[in-house]
N, C-alpha and C. Protein backbone atom coordinates (compact mmCIF):
# COMPACT_ATOMS: atom_id res chain seq x y z
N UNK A 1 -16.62 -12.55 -5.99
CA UNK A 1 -15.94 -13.81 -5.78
C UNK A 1 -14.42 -13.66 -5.86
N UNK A 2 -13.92 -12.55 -7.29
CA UNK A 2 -12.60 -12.58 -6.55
C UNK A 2 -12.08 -12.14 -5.19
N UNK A 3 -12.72 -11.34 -4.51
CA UNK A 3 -12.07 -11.06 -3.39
C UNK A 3 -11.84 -12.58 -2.70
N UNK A 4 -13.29 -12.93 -2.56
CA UNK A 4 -13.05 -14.13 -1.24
C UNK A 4 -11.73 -15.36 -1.91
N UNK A 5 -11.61 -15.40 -2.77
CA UNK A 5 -10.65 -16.19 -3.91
C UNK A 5 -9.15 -15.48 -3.53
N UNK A 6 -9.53 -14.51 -3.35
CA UNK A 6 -7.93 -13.28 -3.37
C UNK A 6 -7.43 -14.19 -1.46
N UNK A 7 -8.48 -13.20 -0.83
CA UNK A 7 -8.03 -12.93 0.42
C UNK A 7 -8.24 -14.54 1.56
N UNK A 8 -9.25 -15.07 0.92
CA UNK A 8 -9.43 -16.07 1.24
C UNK A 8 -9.62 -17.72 0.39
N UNK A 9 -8.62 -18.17 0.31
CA UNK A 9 -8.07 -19.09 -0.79
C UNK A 9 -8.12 -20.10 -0.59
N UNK A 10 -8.43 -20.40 1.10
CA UNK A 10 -8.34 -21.69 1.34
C UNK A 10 -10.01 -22.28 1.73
N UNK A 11 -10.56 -23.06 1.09
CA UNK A 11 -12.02 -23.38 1.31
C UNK A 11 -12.28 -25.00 1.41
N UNK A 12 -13.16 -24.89 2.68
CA UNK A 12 -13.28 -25.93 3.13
C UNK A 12 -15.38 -26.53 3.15
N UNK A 13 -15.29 -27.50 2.77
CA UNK A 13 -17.25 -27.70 2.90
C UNK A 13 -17.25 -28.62 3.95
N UNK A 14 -18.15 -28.55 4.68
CA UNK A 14 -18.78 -29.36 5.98
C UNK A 14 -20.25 -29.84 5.65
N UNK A 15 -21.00 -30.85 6.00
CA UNK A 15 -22.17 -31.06 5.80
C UNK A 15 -23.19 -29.93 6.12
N UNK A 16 -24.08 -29.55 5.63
CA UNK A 16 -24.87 -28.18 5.87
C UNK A 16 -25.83 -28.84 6.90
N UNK A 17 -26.34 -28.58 8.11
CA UNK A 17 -27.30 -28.63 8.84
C UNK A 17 -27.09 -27.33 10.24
N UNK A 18 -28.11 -27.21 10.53
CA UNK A 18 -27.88 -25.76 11.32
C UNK A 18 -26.89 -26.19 12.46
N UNK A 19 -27.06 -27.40 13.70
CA UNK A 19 -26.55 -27.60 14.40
C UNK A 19 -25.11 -27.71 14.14
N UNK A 20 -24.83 -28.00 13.20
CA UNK A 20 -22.88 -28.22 12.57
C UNK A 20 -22.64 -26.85 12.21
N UNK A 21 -23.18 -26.10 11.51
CA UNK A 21 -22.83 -24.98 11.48
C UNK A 21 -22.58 -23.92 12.19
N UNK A 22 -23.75 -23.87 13.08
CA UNK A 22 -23.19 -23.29 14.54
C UNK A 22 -22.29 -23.88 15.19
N UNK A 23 -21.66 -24.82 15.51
CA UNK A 23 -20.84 -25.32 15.93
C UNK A 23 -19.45 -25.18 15.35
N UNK A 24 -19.60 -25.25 13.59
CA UNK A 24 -18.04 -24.75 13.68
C UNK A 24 -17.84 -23.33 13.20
N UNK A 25 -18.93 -22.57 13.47
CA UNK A 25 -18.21 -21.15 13.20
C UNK A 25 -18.13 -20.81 14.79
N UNK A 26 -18.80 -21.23 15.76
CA UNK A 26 -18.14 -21.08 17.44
C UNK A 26 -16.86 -21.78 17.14
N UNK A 27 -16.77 -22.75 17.23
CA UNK A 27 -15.37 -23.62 17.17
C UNK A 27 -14.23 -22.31 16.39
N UNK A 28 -14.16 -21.83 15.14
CA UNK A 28 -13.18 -20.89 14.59
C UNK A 28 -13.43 -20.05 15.38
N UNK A 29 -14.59 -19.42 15.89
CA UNK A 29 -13.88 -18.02 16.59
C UNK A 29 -13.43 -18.76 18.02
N UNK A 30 -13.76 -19.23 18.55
CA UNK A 30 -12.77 -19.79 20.15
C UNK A 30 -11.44 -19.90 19.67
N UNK A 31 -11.21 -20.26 18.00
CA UNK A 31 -9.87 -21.02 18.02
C UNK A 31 -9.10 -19.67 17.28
N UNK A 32 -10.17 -18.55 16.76
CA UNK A 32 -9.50 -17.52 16.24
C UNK A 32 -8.83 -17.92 15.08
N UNK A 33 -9.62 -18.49 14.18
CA UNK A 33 -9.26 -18.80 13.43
C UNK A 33 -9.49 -18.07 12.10
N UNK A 34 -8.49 -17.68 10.73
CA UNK A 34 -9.19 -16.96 10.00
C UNK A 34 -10.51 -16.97 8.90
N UNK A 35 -11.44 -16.85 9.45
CA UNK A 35 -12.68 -17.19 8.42
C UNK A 35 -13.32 -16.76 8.00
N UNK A 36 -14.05 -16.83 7.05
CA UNK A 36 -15.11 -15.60 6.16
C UNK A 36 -15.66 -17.00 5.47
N UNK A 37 -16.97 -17.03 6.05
CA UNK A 37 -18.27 -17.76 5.78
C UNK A 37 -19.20 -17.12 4.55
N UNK A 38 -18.75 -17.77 3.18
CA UNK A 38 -19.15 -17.48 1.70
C UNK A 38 -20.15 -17.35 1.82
N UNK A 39 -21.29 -18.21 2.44
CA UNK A 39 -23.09 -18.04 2.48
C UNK A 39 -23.47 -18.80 1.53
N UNK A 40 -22.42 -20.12 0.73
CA UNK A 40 -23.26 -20.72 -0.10
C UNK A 40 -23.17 -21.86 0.39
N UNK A 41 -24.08 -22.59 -0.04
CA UNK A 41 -23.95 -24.68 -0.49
C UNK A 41 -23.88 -25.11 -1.33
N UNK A 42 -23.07 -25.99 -1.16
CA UNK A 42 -23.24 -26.93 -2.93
C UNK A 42 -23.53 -28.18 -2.41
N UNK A 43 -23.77 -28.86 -3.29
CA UNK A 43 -24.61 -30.34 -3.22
C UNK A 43 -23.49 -30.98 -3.95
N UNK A 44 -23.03 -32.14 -3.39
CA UNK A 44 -21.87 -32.80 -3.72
C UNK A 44 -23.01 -34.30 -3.34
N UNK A 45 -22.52 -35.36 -3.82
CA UNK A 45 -22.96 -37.04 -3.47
C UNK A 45 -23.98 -36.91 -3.04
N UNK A 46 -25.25 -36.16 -2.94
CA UNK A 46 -26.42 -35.91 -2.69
C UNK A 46 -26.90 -35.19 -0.85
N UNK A 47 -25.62 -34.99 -0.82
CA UNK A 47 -25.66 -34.01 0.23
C UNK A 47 -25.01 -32.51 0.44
N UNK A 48 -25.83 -31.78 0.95
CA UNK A 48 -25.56 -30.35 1.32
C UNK A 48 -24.74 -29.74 1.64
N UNK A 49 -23.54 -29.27 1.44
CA UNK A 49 -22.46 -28.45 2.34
C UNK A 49 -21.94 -26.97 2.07
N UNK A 50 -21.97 -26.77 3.33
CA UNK A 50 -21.75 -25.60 3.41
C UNK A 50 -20.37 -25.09 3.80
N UNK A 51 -19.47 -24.07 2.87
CA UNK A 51 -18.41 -23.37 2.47
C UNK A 51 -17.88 -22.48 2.97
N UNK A 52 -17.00 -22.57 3.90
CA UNK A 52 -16.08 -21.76 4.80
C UNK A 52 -14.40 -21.94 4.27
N UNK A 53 -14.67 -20.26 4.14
CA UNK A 53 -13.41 -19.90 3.60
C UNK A 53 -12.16 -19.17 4.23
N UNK A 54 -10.71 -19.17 4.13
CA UNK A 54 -9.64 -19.29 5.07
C UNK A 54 -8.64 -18.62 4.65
N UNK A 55 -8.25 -17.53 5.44
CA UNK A 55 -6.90 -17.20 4.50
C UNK A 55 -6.03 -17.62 4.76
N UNK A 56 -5.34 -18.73 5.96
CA UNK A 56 -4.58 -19.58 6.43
C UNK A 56 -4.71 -20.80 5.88
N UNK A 57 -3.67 -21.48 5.30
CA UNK A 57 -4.21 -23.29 4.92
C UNK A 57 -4.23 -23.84 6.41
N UNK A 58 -3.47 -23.33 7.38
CA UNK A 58 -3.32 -24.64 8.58
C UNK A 58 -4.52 -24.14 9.10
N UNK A 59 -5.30 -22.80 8.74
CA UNK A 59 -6.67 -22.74 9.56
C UNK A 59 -7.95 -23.31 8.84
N UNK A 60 -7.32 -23.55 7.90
CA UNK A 60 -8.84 -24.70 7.10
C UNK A 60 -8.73 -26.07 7.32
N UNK A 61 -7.09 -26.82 7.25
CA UNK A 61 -6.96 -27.62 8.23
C UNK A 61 -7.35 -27.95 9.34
N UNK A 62 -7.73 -27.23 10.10
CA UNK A 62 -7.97 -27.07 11.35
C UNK A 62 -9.41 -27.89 11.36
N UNK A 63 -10.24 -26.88 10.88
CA UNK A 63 -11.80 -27.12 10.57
C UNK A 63 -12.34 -28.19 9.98
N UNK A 64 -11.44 -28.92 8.86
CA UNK A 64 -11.60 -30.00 7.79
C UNK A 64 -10.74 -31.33 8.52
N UNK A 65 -10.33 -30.93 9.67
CA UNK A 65 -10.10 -32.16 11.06
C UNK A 65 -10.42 -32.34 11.69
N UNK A 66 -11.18 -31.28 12.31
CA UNK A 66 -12.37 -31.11 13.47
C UNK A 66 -13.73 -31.61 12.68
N UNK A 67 -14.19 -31.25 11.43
CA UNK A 67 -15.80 -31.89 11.12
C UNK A 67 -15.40 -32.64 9.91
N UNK A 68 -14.52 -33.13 9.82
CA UNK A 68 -14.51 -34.09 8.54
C UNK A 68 -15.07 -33.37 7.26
N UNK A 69 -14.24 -32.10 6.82
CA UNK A 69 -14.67 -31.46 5.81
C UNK A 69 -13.82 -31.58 4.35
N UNK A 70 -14.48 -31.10 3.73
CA UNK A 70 -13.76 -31.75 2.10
C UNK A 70 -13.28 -30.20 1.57
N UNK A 71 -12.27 -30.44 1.35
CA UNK A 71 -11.52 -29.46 0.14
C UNK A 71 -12.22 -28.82 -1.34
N UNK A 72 -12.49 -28.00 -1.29
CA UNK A 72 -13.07 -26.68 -2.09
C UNK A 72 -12.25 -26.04 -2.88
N UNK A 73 -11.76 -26.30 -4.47
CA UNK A 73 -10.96 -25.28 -5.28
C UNK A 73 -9.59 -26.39 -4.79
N UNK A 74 -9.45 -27.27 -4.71
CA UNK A 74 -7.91 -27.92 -4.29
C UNK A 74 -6.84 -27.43 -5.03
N UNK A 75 -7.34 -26.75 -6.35
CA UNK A 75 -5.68 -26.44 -6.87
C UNK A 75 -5.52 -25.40 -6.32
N UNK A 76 -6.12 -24.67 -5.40
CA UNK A 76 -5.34 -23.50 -4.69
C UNK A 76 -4.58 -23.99 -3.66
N UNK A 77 -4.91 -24.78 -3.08
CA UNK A 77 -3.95 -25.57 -1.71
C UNK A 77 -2.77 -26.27 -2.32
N UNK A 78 -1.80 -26.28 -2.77
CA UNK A 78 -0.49 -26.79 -3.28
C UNK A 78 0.33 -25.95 -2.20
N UNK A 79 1.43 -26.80 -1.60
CA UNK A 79 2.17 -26.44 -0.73
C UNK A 79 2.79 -25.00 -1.22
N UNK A 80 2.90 -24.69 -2.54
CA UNK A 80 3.37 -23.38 -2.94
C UNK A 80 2.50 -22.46 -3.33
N UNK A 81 1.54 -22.14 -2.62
CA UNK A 81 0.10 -21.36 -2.82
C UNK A 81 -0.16 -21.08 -1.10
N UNK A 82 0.58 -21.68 -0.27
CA UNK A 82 0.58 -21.98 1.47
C UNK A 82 0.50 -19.85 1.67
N UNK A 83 -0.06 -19.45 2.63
CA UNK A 83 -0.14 -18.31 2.99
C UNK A 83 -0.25 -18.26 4.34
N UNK A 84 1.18 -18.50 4.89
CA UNK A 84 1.48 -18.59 6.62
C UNK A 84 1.76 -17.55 7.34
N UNK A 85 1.47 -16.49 6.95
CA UNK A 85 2.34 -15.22 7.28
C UNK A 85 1.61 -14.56 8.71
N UNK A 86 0.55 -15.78 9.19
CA UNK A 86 -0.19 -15.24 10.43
C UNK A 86 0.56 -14.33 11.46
């Protein structure tokens, strides 16, 4: 876990169902976006989501605007934690 924490800091959850999921890991690679897909779910408000992780904040942005996804670990996202160096 530290690695994906290290290298990839920025984490985003989407509702877990197969059809959304395929959809936005096509969606990041068309958009080339940086991602490394953790392989877990957590259950938040009695639904499923599944955890895609970013070493770009504007590329988890990206994803968490496109499927209406919720923020994962938020105290790593503070504008001074930003890792733009794409």
């Amino acid at each position: 876990m530290v690695e994906i924490h290290g290298n990839w800091p920025f984490q985003v959850a989407i509702p877990d169902d197969d059809e959304t999921y395929i959809e936005a890991t096509s969606f990041c690679s068309r958009k080339h976006l940086s991602l490394r897909v953790l392989g877990a779910s957590v259950m938040h408000e009695g639904t499923r989501w599944v955890v895609f992780c970013f070493t770009y904040h504007r590329d988890a942005e990206t994803l968490r605007n496109a499927f209406m996804g919720r923020w994962v670990h938020t105290h790593l996202w503070r504008p001074e934690n930003y890792r733009e160096t794409k």
